[in-house]
Protein backbone atom coordinates (compact mmCIF):
# COMPACT_ATOMS: atom_id res chain seq x y z
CA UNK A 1 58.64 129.81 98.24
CA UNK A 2 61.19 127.57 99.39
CA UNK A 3 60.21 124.92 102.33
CA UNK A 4 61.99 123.82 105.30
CA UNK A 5 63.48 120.90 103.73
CA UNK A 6 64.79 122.38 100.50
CA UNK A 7 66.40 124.85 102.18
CA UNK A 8 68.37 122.45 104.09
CA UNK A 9 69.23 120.48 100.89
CA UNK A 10 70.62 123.54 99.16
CA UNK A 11 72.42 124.30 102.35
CA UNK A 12 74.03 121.00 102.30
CA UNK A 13 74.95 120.86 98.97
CA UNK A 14 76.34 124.41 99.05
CA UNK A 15 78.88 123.67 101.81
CA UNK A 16 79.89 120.43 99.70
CA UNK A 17 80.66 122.05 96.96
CA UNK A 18 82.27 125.20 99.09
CA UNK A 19 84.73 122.43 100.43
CA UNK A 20 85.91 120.91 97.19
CA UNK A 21 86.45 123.71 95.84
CA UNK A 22 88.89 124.57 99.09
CA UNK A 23 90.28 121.30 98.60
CA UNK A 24 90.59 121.79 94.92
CA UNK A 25 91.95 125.06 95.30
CA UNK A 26 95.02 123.76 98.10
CA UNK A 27 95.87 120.60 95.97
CA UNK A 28 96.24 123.22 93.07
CA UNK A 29 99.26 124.62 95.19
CA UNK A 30 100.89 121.71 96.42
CA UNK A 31 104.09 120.57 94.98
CA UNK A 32 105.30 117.04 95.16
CA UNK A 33 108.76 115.64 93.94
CA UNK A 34 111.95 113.80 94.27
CA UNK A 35 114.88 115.01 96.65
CA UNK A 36 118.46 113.22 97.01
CA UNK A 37 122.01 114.25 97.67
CA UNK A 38 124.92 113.77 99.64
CA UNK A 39 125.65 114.00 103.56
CA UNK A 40 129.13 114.33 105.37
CA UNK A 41 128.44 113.21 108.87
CA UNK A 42 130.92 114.11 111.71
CA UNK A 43 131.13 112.06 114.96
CA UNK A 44 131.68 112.11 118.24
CA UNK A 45 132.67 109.78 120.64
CA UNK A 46 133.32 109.98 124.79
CA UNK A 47 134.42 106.75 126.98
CA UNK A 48 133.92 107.15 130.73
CA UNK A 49 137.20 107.73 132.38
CA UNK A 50 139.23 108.15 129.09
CA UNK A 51 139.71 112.08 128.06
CA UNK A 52 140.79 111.06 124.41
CA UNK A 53 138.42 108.81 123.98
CA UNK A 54 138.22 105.23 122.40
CA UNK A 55 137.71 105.76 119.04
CA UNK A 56 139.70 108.09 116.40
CA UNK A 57 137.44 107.11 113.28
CA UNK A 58 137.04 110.00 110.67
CA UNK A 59 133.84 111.90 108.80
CA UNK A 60 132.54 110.15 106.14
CA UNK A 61 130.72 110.94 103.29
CA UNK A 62 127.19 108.96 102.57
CA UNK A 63 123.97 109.70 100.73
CA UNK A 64 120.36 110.32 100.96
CA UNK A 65 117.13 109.98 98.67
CA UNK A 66 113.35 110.47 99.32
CA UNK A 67 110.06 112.34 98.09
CA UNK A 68 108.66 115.58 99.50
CA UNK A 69 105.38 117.69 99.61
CA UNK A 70 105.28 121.11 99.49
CA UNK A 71 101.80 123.48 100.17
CA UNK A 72 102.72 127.37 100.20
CA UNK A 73 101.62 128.97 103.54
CA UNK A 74 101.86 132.96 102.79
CA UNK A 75 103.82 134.11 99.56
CA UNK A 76 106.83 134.27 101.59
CA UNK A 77 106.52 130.60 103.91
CA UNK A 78 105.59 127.48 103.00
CA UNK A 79 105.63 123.99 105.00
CA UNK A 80 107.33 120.73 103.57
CA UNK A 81 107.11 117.28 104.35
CA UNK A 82 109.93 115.01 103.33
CA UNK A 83 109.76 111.49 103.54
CA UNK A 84 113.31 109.07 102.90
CA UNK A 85 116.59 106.99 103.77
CA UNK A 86 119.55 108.18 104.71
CA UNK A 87 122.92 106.41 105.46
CA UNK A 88 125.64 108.03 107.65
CA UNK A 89 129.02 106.49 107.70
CA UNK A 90 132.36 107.32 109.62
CA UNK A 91 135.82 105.88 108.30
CA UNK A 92 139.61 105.01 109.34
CA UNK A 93 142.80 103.83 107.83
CA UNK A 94 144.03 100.23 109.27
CA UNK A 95 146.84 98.14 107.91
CA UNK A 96 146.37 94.50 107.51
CA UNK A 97 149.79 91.87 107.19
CA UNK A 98 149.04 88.78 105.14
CA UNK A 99 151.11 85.96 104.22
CA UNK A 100 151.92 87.13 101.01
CA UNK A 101 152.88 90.81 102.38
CA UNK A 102 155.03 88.70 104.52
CA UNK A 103 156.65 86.44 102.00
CA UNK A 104 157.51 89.82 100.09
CA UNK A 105 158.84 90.95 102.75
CA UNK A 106 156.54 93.58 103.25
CA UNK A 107 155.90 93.95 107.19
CA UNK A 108 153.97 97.51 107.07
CA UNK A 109 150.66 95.33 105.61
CA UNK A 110 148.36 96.58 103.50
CA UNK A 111 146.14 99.99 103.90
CA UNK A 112 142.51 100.32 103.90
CA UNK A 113 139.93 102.20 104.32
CA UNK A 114 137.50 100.91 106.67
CA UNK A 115 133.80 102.54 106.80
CA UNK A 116 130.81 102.09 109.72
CA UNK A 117 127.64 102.57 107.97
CA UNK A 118 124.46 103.33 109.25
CA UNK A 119 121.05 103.56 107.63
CA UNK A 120 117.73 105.73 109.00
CA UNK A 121 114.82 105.71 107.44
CA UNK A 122 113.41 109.64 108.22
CA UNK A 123 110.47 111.75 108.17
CA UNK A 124 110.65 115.46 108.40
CA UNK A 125 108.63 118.20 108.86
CA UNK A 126 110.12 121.43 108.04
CA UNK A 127 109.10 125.35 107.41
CA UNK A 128 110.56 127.38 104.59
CA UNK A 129 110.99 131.14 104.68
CA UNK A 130 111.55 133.36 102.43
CA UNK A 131 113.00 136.57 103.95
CA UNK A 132 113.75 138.79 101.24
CA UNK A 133 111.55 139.97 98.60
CA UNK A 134 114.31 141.07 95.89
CA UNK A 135 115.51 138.07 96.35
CA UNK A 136 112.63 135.46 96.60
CA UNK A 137 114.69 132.35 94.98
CA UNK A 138 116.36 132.52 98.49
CA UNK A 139 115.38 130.93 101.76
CA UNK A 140 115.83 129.71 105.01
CA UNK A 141 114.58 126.13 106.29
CA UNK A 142 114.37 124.81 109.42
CA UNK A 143 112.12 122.02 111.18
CA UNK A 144 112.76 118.71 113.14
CA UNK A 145 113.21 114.78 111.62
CA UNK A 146 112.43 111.65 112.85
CA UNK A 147 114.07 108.38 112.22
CA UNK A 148 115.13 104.60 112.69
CA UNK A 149 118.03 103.37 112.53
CA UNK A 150 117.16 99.98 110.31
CA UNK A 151 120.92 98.59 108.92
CA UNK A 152 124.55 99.01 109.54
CA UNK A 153 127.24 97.34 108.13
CA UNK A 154 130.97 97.76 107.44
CA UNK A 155 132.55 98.29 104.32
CA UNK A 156 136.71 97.92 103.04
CA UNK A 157 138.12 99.56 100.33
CA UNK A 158 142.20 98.62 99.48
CA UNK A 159 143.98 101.83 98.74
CA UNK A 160 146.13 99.89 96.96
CA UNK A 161 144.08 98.64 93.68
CA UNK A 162 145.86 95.24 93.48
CA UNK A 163 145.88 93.87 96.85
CA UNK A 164 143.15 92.04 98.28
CA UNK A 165 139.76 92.51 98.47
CA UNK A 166 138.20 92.09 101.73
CA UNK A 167 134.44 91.78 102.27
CA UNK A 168 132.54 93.76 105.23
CA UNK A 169 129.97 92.14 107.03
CA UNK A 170 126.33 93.37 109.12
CA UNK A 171 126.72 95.46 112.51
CA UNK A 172 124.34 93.70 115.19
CA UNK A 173 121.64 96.50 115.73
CA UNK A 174 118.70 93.94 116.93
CA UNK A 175 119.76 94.54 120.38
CA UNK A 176 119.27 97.29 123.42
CA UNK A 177 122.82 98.56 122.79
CA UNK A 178 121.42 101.35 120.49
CA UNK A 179 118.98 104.15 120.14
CA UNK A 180 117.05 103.23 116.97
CA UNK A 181 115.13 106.31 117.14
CA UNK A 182 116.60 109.30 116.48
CA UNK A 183 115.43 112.82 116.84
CA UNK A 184 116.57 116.02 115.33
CA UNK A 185 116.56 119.53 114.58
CA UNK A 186 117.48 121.10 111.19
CA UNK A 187 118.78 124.40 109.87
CA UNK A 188 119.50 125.58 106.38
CA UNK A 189 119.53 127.37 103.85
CA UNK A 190 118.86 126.83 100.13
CA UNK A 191 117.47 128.48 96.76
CA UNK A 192 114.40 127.93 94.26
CA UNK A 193 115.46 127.56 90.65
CA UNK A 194 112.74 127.63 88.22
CA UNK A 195 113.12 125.63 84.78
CA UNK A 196 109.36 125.86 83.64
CA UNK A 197 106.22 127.22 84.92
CA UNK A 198 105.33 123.39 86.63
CA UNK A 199 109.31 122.30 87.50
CA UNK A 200 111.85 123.89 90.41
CA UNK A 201 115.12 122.82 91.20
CA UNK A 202 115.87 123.18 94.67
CA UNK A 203 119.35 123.04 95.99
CA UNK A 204 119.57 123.18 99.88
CA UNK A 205 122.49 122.84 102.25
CA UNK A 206 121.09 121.69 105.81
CA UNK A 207 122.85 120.59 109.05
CA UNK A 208 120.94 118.19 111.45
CA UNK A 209 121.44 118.27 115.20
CA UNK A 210 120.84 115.02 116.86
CA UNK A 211 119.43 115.23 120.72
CA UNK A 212 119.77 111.63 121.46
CA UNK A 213 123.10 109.50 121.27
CA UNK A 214 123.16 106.73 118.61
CA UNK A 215 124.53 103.95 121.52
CA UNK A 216 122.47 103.12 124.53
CA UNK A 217 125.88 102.16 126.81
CA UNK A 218 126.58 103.29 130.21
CA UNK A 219 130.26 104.39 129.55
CA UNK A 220 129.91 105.07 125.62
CA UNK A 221 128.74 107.83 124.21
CA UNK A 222 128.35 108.26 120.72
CA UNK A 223 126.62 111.02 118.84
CA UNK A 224 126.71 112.50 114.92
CA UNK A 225 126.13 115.40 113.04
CA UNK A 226 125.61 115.28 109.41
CA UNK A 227 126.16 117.73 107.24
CA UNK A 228 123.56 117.70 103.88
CA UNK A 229 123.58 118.62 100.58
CA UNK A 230 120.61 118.02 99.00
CA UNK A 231 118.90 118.07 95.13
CA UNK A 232 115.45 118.10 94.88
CA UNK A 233 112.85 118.64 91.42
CA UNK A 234 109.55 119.46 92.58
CA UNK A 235 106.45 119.52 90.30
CA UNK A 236 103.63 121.99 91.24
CA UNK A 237 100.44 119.89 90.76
């Protein structure tokens, strides 16, 4: 007959090995992997007492990379965590005269293309759902992302291969002129493609709302909504 004291030792034990196997059994499911693509970020800006505005910069297309974890939920909803950089950018044509456009004679300048870019570094937390059972390769995502705004900088690019290059140069974040934390809600939708019984391909188009504005200036107002595209290959563990 068992005493007092081995009972609680079995006990023990038995609820040890009752939790690694339920922490065996939900690392079994989770999927880890690499996601990256492409964002095209629209932007909009309002100056105090100006209808039109200040500023009549274009989208821009910039990237994003990161890593992600995946555990499955029900068999139609799991919950992802993504973890990455992303870099937004806007753009504009100017025209820039130099001495030699004006020894040639040419007083239109030369065009560029002149980008604003802006790096976050983002964490997201988002649920997937799969609606449709005929079609389970298909679902809907949705979920919120954090991030700072680390690095901006502009860029030039001559549309004219020959002329001159000129170099951009660091925008001045370190200041209280800007809201380096940024706060968002996503929406998308995207599909599972299977290539082996361990590796999916996911391709996912998702659209990010921003609640807060990007400056922190009384008569600017400044806010942007990208646009993603994203790649990811995710490895079931």
């Amino acid at each position: 007959m068992l005493n007092t004291k081995s009972y609680f030792h079995m006990k023990k034990y038995s609820l040890v090995i009752a939790l690694v196997l339920c922490v065996h059994a939900i690392f079994a499911q989770i999927r880890v992997g690499l996601t990256g693509g492409a964002n095209y970020t629209s932007w909009t800006w309002k100056v105090d007492h100006l209808p039109g505005g200040a500023f009549q910069n274009d989208p821009a297309f910039g990237w994003r990379a990161g890593v992600l974890a995946e555990i499955p939920l029900k068999k139609q909803l799991s919950l992802r965590a993504e973890f990455g950089t992303q870099v937004n950018a806007n753009k504009k044509r100017v025209d820039y005269v130099f001495p030699s456009d004006i020894l040639s004679g040419d007083l239109e300048g030369t065009p560029y293309i002149y980008r604003e870019n802006y790096q976050f570094w983002e964490g997201s937390i988002l649920a997937e759902v799969k609606p449709f059972r005929k079609a389970s390769w298909l679902y809907f995502v949705a979920g919120a992302t954090g991030g700072r705004l680390t690095k901006a900088w502009t860029s030039f690019k001559p549309l004219e291969p020959e002329k001159e290059h000129l170099e951009g140069g660091q925008i001045l974040i370190d200041n209280n002129d800007w809201h380096h934390n940024q706060f968002s809600a996503d929406l998308g939708l995207g599909g599972n493609i299977p290539l082996s019984k361990a590796f999916t391909l996911k391709l996912e188009s998702r659209v990010q709302y921003h609640f807060s504005e990007l400056d922190d200036l009384d008569n600017l107002h400044t806010r942007l909504f990208p646009i993603q595209l994203n790649l990811a290959c995710v490895y079931q563990l």
